[in-house]
Protein backbone atom coordinates (compact mmCIF):
# COMPACT_ATOMS: atom_id res chain seq x y z
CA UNK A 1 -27.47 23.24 11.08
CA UNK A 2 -28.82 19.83 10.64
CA UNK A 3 -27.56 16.19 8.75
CA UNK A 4 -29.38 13.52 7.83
CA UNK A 5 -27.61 10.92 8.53
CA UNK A 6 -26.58 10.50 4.85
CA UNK A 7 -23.01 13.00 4.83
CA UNK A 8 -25.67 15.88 3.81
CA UNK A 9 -25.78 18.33 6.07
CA UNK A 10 -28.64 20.95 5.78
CA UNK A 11 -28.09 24.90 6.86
CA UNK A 12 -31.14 27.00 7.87
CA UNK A 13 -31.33 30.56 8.64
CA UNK A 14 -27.84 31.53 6.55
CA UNK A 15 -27.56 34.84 7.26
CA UNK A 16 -23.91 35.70 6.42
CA UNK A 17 -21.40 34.24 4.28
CA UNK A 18 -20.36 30.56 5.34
CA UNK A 19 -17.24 28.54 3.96
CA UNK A 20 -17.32 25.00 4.09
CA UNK A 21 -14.86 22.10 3.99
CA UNK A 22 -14.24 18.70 3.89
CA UNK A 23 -11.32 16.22 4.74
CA UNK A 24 -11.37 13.06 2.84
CA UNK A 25 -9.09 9.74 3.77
CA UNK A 26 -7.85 7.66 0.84
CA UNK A 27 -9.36 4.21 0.90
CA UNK A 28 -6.42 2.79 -0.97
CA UNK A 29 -3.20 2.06 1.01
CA UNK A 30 0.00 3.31 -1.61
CA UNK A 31 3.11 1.42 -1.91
CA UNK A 32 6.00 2.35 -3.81
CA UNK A 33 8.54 -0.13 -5.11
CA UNK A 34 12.32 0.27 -5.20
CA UNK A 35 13.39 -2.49 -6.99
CA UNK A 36 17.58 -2.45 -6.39
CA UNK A 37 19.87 -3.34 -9.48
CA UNK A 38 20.44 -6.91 -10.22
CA UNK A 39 16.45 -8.10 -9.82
CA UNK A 40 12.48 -7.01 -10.28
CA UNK A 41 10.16 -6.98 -7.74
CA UNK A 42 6.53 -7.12 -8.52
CA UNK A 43 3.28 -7.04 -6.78
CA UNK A 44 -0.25 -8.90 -7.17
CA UNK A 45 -2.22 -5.58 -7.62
CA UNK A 46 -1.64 -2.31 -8.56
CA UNK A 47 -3.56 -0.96 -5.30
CA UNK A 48 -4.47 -1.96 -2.46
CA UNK A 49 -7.22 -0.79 -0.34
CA UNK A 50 -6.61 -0.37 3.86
CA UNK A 51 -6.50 -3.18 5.65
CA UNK A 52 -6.47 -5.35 1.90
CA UNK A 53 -3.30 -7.90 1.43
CA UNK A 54 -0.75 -7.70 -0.96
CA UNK A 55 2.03 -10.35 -2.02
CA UNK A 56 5.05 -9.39 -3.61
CA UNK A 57 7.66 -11.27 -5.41
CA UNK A 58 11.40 -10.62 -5.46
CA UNK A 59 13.23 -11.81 -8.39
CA UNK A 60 16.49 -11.95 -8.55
CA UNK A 61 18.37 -11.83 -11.89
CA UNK A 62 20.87 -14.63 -13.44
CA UNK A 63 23.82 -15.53 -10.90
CA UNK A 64 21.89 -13.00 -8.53
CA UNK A 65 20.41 -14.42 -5.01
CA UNK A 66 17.93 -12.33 -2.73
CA UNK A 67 19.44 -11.34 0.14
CA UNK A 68 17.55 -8.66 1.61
CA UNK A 69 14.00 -7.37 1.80
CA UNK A 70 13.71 -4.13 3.59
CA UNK A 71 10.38 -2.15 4.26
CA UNK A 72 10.52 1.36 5.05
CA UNK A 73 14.29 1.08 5.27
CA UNK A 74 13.94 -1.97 8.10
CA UNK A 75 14.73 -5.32 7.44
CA UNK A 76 11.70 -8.06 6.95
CA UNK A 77 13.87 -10.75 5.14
CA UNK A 78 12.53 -13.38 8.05
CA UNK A 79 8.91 -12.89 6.86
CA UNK A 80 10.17 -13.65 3.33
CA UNK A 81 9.44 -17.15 1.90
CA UNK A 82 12.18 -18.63 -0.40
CA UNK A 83 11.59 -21.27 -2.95
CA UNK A 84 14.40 -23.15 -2.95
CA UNK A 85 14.31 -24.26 -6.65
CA UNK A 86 13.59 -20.72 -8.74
CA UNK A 87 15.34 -18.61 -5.78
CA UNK A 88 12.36 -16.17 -6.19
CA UNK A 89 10.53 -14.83 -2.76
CA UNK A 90 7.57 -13.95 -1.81
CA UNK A 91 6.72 -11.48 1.36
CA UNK A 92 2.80 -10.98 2.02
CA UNK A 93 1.67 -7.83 3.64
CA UNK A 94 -0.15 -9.17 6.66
């Protein structure tokens, strides 16, 4: 058995049956988002790839105020920047 270089790899000499496989790694990073009642949140792009930065923006609805932003169930509300005027936030992923 032989490669390339190239992700081709060559067999010589097959004399029985082979199986081959292949693990791939996404090059996108996934989010999901959980907006809670009362506001939207929204993000930049639909996908991101690894290591790629996303913003999102929190949005509260009328007589609503952000209060907490949690990812993966843990608190990151100090990372969160508040604009003092429209009450919206924004939280950047790196």
């Amino acid at each position: 058995m032989g490669t390339d270089g190239s992700g081709t790899i060559t067999l010589e000499n097959m004399t029985a049956d082979t199986t081959l496989s292949a693990v791939f790694k996404a090059k996108e990073a996934a989010y999901r988002i959980r907006p809670g009642v009362n506001g939207t949140i929204t993000a930049d792009k639909p996908l991101a790839g690894a290591g790629e930065e996303v913003t999102f923006t929190f949005t509260p609805a009328d007589k609503y105020e952000l209060t907490d932003v949690q990812v993966n169930d843990q608190s990151v509300m100090e990372n969160v920047t508040v604009d003092s005027e429209t009450k919206t936030g924004h939280l950047s992923s790196q």
